[in-house]
N, C-alpha and C. Protein backbone atom coordinates (compact mmCIF):
# COMPACT_ATOMS: atom_id res chain seq x y z
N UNK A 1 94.70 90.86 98.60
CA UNK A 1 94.10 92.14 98.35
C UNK A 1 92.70 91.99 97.74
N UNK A 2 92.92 90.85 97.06
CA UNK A 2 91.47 90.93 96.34
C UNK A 2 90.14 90.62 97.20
N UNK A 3 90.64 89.52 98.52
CA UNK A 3 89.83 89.44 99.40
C UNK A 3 89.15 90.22 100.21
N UNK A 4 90.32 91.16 100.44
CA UNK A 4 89.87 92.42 101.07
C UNK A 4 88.94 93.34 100.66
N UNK A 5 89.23 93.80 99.11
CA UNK A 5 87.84 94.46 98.56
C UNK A 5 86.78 93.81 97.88
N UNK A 6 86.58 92.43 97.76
CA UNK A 6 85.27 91.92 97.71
C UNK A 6 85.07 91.99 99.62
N UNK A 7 85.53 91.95 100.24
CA UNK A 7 84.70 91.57 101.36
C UNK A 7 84.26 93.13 101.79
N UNK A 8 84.58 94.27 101.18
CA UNK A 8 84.41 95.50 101.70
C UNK A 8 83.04 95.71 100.32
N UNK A 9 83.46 95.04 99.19
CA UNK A 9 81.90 95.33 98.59
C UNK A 9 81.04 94.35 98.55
N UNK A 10 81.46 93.33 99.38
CA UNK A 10 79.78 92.56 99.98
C UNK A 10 79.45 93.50 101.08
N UNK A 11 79.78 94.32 101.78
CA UNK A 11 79.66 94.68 102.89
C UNK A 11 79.13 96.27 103.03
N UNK A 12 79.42 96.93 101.29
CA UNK A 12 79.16 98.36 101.29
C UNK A 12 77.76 98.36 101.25
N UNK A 13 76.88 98.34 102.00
CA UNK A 13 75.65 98.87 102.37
C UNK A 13 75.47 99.87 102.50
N UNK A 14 74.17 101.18 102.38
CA UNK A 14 73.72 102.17 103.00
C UNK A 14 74.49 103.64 102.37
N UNK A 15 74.91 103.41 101.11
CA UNK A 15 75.51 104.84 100.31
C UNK A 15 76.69 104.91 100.43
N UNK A 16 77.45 105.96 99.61
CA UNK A 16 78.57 106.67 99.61
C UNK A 16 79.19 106.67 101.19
N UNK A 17 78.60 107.21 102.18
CA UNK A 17 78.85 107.56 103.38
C UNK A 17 79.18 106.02 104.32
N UNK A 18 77.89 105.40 104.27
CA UNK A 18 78.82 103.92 105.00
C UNK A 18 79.91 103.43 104.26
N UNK A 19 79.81 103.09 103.00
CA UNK A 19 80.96 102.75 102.55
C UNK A 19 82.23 103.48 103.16
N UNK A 20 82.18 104.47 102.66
CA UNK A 20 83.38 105.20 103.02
C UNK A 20 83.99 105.23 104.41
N UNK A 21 82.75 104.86 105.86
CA UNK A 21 83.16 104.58 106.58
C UNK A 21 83.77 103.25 106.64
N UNK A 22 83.24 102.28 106.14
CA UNK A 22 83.71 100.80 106.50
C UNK A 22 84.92 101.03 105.17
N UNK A 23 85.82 101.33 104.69
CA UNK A 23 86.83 101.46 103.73
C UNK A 23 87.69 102.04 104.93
N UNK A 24 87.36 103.19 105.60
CA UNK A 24 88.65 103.75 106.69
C UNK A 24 88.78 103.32 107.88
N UNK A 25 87.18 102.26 108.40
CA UNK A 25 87.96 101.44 109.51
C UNK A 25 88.60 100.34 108.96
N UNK A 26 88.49 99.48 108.28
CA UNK A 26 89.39 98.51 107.50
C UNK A 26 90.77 99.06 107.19
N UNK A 27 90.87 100.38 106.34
CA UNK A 27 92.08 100.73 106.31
C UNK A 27 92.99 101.26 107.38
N UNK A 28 92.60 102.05 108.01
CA UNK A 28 92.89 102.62 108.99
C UNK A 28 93.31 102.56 110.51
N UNK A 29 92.05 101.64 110.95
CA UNK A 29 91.54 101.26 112.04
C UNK A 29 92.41 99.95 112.45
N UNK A 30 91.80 99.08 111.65
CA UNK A 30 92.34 97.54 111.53
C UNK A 30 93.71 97.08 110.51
N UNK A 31 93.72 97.66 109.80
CA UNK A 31 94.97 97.09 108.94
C UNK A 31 96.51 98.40 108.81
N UNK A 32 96.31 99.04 109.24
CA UNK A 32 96.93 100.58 109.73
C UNK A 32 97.37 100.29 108.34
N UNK A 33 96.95 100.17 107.62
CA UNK A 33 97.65 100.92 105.97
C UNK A 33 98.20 102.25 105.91
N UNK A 34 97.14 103.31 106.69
CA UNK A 34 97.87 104.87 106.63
C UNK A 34 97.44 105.35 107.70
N UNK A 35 97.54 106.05 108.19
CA UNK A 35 96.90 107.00 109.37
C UNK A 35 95.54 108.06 109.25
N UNK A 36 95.10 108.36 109.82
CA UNK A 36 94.41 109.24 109.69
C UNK A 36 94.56 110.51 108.87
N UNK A 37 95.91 111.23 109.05
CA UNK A 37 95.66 112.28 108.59
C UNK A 37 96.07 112.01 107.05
N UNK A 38 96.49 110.60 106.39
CA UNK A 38 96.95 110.47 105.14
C UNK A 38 95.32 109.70 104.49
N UNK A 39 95.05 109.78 105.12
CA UNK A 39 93.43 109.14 104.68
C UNK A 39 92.31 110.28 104.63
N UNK A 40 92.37 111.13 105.20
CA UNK A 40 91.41 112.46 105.49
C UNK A 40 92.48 113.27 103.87
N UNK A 41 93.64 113.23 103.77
CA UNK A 41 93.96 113.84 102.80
C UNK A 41 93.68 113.39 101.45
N UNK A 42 93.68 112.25 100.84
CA UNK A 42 93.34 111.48 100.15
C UNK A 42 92.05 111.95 99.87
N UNK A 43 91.10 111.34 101.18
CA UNK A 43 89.80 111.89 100.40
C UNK A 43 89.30 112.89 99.79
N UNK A 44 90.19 114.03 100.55
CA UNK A 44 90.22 115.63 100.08
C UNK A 44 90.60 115.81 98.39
N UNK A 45 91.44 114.63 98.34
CA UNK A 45 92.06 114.68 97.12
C UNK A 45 91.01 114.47 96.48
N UNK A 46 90.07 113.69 96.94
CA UNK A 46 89.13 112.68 95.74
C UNK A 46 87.61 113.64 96.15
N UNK A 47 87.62 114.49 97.07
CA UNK A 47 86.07 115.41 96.52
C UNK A 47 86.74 116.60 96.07
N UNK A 48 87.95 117.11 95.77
CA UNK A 48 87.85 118.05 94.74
C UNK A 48 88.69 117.47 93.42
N UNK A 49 88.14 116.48 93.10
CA UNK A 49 88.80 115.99 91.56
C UNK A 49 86.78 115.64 91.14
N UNK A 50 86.22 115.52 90.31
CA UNK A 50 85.10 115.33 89.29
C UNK A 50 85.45 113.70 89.14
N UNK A 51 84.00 113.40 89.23
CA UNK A 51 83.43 111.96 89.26
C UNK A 51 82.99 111.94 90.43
N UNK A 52 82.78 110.26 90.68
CA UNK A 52 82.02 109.40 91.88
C UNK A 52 83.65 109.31 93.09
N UNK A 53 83.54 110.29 93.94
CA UNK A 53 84.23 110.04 94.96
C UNK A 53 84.77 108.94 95.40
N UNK A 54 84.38 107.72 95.76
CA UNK A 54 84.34 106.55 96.30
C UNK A 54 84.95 105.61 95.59
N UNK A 55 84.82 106.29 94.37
CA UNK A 55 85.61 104.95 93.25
C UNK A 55 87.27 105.82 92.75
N UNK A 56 87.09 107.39 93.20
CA UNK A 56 88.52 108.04 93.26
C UNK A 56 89.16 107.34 94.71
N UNK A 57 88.28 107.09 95.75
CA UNK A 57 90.03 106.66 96.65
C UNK A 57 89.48 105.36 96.70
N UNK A 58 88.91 104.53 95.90
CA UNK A 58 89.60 102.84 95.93
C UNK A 58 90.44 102.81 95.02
N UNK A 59 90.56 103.96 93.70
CA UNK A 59 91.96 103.68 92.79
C UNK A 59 93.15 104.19 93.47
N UNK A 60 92.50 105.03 94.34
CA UNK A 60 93.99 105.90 95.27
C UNK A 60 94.65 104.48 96.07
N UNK A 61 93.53 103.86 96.90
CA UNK A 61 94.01 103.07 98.17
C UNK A 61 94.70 101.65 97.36
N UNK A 62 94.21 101.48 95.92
CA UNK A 62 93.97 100.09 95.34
C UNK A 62 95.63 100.58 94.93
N UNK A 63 95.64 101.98 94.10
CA UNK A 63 97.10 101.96 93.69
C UNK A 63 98.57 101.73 94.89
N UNK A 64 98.41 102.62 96.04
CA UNK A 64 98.93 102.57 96.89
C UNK A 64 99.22 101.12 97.74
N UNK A 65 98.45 100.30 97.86
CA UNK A 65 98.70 98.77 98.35
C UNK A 65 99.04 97.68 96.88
N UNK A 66 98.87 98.26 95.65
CA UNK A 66 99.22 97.06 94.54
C UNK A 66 99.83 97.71 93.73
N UNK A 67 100.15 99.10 93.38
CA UNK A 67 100.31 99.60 92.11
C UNK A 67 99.11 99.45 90.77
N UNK A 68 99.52 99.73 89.61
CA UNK A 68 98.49 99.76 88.74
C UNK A 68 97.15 98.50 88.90
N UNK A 69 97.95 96.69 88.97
CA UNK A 69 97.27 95.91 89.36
C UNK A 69 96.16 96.22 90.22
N UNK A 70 96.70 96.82 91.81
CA UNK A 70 95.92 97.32 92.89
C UNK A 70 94.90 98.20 92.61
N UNK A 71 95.03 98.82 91.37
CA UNK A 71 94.11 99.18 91.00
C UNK A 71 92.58 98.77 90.73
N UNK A 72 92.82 97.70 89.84
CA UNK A 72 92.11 96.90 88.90
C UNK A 72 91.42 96.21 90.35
N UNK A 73 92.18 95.51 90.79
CA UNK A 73 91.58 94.01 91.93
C UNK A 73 90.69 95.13 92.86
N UNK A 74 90.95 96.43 93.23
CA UNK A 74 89.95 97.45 94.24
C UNK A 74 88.96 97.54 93.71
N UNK A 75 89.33 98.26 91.94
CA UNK A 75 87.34 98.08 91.87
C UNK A 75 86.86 97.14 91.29
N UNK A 76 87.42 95.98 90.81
CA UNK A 76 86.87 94.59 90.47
C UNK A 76 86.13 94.51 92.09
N UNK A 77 86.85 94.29 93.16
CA UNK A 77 86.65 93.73 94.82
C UNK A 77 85.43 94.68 95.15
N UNK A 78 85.48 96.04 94.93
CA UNK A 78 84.64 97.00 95.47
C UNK A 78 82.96 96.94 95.00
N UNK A 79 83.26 96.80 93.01
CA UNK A 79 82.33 96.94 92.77
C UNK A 79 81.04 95.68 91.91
N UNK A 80 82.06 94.73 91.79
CA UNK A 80 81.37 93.26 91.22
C UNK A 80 80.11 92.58 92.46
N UNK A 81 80.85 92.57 93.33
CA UNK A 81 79.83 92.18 94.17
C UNK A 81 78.54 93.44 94.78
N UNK A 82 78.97 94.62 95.03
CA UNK A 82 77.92 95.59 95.44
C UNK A 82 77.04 95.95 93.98
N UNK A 83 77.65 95.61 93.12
CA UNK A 83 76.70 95.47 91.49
C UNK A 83 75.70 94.25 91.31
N UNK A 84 75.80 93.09 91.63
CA UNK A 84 75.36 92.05 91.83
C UNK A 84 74.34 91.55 92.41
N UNK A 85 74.65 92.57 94.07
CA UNK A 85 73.82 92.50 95.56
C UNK A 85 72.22 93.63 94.99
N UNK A 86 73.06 94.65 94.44
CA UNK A 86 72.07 95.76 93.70
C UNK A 86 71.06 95.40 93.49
N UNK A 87 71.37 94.85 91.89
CA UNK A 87 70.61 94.14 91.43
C UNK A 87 69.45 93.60 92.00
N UNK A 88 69.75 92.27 92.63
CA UNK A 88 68.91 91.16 93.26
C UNK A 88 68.25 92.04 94.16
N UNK A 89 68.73 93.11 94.87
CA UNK A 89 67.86 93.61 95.99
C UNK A 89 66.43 94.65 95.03
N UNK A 90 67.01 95.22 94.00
CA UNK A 90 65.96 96.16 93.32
C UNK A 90 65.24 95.35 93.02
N UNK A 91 65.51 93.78 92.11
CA UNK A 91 64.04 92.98 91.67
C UNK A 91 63.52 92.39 92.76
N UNK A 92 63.44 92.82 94.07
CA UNK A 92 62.96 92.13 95.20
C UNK A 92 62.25 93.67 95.27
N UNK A 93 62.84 94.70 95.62
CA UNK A 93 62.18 95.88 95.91
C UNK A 93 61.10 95.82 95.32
N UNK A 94 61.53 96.08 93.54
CA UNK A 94 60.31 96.20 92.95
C UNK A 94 58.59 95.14 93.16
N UNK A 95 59.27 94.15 93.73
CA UNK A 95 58.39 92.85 93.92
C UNK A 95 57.30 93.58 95.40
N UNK A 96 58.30 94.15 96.25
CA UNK A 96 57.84 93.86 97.81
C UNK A 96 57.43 95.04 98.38
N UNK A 97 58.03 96.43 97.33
CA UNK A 97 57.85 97.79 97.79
C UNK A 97 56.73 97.76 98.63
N UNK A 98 55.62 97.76 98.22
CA UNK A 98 54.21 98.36 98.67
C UNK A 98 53.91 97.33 99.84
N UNK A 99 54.49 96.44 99.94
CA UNK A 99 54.40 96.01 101.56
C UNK A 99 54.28 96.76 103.07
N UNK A 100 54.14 97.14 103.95
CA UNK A 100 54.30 98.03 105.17
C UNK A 100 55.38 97.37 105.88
N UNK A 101 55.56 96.26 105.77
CA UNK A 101 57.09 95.83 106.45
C UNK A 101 58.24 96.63 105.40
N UNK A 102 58.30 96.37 104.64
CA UNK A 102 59.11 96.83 103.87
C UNK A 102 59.44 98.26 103.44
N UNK A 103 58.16 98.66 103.58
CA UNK A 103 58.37 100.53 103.96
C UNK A 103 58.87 101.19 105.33
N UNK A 104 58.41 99.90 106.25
CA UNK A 104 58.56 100.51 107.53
C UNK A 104 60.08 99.86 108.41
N UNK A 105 60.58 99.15 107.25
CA UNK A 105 62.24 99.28 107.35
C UNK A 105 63.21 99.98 106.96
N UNK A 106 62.40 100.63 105.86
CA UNK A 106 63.31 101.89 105.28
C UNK A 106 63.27 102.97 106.27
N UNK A 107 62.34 103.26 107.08
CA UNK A 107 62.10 104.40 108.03
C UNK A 107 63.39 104.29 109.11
N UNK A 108 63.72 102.91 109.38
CA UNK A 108 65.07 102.60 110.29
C UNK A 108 66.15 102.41 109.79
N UNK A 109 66.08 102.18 107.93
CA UNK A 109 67.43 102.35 107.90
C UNK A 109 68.20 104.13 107.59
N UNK A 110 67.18 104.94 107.01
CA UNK A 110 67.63 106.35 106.87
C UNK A 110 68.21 106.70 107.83
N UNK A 111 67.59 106.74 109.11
CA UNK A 111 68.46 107.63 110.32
C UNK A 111 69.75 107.02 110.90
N UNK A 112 70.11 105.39 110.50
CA UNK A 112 71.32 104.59 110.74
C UNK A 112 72.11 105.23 109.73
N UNK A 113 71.39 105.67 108.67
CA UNK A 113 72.38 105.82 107.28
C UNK A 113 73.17 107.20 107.88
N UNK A 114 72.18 108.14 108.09
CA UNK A 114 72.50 109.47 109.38
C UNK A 114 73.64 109.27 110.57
N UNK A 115 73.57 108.50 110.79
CA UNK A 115 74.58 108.45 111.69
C UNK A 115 75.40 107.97 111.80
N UNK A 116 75.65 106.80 110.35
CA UNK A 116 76.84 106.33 110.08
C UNK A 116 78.19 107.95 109.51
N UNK A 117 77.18 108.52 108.71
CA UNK A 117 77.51 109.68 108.29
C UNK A 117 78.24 111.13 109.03
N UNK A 118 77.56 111.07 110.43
CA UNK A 118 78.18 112.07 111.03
C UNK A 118 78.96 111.17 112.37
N UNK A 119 79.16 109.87 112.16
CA UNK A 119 80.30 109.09 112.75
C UNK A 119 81.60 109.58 111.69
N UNK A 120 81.38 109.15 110.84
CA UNK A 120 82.58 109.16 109.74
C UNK A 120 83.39 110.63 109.45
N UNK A 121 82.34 111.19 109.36
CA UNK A 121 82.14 113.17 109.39
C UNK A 121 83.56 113.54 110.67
N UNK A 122 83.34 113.26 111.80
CA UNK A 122 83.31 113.13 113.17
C UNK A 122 85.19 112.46 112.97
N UNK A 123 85.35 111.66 112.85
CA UNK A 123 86.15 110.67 112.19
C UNK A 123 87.52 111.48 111.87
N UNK A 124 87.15 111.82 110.50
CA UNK A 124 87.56 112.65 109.84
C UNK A 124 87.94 113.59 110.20
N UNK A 125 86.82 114.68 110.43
CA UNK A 125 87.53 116.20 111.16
C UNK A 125 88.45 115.97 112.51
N UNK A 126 88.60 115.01 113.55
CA UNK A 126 89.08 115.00 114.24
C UNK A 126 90.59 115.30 114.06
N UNK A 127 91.11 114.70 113.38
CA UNK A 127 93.07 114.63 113.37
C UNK A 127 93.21 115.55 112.73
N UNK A 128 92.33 116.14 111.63
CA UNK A 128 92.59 117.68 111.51
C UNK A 128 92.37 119.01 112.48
N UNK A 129 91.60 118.43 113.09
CA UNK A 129 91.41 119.50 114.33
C UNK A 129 92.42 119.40 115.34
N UNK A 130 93.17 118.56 115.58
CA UNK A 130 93.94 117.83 116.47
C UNK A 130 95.22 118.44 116.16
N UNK A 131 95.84 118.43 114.60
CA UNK A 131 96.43 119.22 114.40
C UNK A 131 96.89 120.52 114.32
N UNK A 132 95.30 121.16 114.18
CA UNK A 132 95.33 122.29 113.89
C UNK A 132 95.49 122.99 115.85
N UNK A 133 95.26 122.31 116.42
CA UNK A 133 95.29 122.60 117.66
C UNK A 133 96.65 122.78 118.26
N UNK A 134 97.81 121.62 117.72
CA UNK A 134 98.64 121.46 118.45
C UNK A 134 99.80 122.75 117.94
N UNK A 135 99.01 123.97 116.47
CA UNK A 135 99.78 124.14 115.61
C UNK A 135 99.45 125.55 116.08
N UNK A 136 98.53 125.84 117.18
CA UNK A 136 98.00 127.06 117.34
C UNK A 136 96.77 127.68 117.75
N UNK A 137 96.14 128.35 118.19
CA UNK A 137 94.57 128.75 118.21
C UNK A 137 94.16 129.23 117.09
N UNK A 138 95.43 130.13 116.27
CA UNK A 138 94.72 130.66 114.59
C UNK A 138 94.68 129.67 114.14
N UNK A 139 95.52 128.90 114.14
CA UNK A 139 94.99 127.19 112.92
C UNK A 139 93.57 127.00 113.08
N UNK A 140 93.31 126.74 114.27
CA UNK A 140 92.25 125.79 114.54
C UNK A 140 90.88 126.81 114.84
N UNK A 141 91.03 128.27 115.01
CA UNK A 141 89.95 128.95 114.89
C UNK A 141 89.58 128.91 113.28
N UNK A 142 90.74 128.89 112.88
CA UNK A 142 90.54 129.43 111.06
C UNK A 142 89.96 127.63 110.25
N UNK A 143 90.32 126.68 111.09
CA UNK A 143 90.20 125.57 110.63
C UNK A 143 88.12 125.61 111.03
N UNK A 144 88.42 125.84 112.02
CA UNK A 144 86.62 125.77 112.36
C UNK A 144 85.92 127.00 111.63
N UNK A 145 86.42 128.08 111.43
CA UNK A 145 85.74 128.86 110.56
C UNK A 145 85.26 128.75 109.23
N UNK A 146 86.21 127.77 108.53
CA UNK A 146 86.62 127.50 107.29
C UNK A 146 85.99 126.32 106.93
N UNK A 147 85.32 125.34 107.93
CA UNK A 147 84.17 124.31 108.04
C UNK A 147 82.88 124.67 107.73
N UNK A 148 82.96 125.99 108.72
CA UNK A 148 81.51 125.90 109.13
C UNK A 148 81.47 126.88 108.04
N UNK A 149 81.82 127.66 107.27
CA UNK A 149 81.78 128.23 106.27
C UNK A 149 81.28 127.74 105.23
N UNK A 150 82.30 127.43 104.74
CA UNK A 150 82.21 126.10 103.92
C UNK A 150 80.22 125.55 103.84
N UNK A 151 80.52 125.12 104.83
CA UNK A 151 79.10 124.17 104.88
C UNK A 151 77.86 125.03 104.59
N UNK A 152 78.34 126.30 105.46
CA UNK A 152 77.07 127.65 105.11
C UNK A 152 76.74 127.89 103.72
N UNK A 153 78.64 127.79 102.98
CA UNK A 153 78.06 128.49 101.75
C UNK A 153 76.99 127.14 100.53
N UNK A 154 77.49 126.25 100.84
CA UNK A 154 76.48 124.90 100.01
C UNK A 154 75.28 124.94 100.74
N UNK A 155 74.91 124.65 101.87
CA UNK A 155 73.82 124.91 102.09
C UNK A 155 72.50 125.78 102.13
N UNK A 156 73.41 127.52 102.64
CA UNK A 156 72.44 128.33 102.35
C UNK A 156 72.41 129.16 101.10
N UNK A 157 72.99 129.23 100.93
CA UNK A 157 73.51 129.99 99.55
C UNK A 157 73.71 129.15 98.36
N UNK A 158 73.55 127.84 98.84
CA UNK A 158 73.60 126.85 97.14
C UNK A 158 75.16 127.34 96.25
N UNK A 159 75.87 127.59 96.92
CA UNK A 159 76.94 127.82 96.32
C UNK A 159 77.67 126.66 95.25
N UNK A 160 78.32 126.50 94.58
CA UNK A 160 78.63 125.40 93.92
C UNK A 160 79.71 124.88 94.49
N UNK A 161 80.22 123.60 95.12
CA UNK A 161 80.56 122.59 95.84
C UNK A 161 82.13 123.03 95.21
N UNK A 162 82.45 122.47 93.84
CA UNK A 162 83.79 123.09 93.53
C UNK A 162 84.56 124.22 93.43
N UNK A 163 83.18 125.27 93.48
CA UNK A 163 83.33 126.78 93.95
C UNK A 163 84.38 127.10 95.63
N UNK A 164 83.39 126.08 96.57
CA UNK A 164 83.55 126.40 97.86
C UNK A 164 84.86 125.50 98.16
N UNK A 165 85.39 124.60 97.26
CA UNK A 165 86.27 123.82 97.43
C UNK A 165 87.83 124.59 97.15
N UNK A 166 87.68 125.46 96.05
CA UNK A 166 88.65 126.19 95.11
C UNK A 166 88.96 127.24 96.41
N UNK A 167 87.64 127.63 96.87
CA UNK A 167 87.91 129.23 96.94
C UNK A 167 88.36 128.49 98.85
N UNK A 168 88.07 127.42 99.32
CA UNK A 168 88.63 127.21 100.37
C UNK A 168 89.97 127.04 100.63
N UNK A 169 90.45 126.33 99.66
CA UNK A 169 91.87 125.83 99.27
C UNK A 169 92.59 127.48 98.92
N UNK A 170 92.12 128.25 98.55
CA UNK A 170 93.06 129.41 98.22
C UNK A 170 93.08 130.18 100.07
N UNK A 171 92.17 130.24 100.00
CA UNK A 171 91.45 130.65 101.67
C UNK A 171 93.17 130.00 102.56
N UNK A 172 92.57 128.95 102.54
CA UNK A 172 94.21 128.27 103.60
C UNK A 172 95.25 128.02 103.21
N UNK A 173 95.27 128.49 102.00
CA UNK A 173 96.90 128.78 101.20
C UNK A 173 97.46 129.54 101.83
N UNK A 174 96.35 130.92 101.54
CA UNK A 174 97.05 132.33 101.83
C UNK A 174 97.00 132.18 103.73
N UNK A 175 95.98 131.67 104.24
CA UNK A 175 96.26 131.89 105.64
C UNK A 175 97.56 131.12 105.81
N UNK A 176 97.74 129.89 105.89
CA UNK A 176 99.42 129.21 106.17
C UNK A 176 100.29 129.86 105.99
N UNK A 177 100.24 130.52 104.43
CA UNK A 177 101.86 130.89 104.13
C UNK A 177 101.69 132.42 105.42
N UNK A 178 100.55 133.10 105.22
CA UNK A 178 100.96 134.39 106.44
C UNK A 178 101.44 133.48 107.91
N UNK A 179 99.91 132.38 108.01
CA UNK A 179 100.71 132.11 109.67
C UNK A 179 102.21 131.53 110.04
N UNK A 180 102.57 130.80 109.19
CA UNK A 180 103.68 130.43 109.05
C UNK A 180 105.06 131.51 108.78
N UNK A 181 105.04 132.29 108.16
CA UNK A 181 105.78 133.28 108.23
C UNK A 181 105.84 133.65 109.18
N UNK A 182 104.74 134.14 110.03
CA UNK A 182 104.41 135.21 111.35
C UNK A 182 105.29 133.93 112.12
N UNK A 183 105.30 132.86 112.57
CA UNK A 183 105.40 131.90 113.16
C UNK A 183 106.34 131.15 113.44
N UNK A 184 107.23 131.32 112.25
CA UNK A 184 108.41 130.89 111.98
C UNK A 184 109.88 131.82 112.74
N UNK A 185 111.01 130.87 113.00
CA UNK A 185 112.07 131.34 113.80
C UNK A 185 112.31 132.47 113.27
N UNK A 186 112.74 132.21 111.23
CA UNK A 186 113.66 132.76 110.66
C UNK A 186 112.59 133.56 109.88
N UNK A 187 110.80 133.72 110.07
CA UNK A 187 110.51 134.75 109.48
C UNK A 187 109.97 134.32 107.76
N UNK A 188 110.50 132.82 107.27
CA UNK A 188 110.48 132.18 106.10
C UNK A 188 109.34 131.49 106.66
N UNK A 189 108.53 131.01 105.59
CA UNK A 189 107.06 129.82 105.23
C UNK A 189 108.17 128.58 105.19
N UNK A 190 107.90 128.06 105.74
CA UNK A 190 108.56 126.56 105.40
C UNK A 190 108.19 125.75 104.18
């Protein structure tokens, strides 16, 4: 285990967002630890809980494959070496910034960073959409409404992130328990 998350934090390059992608093809992809839709839930778990996201599901994934230990060895693995790499790369930055090679590599890595991001994005919404599909057209209209909502209200409206998180989660409370009632043999929410 411990190999596994040093080799995922020599490897976390490029923000929150690659990481998080290279954590769910490793988990997911290659080592089938959980599936998709127990990994998309998880994370859900870990952007509406407060703190650094990324270090909520390596204690989730670290507890789940070791227990408390699994804990410890995820962000020892995750974050000793991407602390380390940091480092050495900022006293080089600071050394090399004003170079034009060196500015004019940052210009190629932003839009990779972009599209690692709406790979992962992409990723993600899929098996929820997938579900929500197989569960109905209201699921999955209300599931895409409830996205793109969502996204409207942080973006244009600057809404507050745990605002749109709360008030989403009540949002598909109350829609389930109605669709599910409506939906159901016996008339009961399961």
């Amino acid at each position: 285990m411990l190999k596994f998350w040093l080799s995922l934090g020599t490897q976390s390059f490029g923000g929150g967002t690659a990481t998080l992608a290279l954590i769910r093809r490793e988990v997911v992809d290659r080592n089938k630890w959980m599936d998709d839709s127990e990994f998309v839930k998880d994370w859900a778990l870990c952007q509406i809980s407060p703190g650094i996201n990324l270090l909520g599901m390596t204690i989730l994934l670290g507890r789940r494959l070791g227990g408390t230990p699994g804990i410890a060895i995820a962000l020892f693995g995750l974050l000793f070496p991407s602390t380390v790499i940091t480092v050495v790369i900022t006293a080089f930055y600071a050394h090399f910034k004003d170079l034009a090679t060196v500015r004019a590599a940052l210009h190629g890595v932003i839009p990779a960073t972009v599209g690692l991001g709406l790979l992962t994005a992409f990723k993600m919404v899929w098996p929820l959409l997938q579900t929500s599909k197989r569960e109905g057209g209201g699921p999955l209209a209300f599931a895409c409404a409830l996205a793109v909502g969502a996204g409207l209200a942080v973006a244009a409206a600057n809404a507050p992130v745990v605002l749109v998180l709360c008030a989403a989660g009540g949002l598909g409370a109350l829609f389930w328990h109605a669709w599910s009632k409506k939906h159901s043999p016996d008339g009961r929410t399961p």
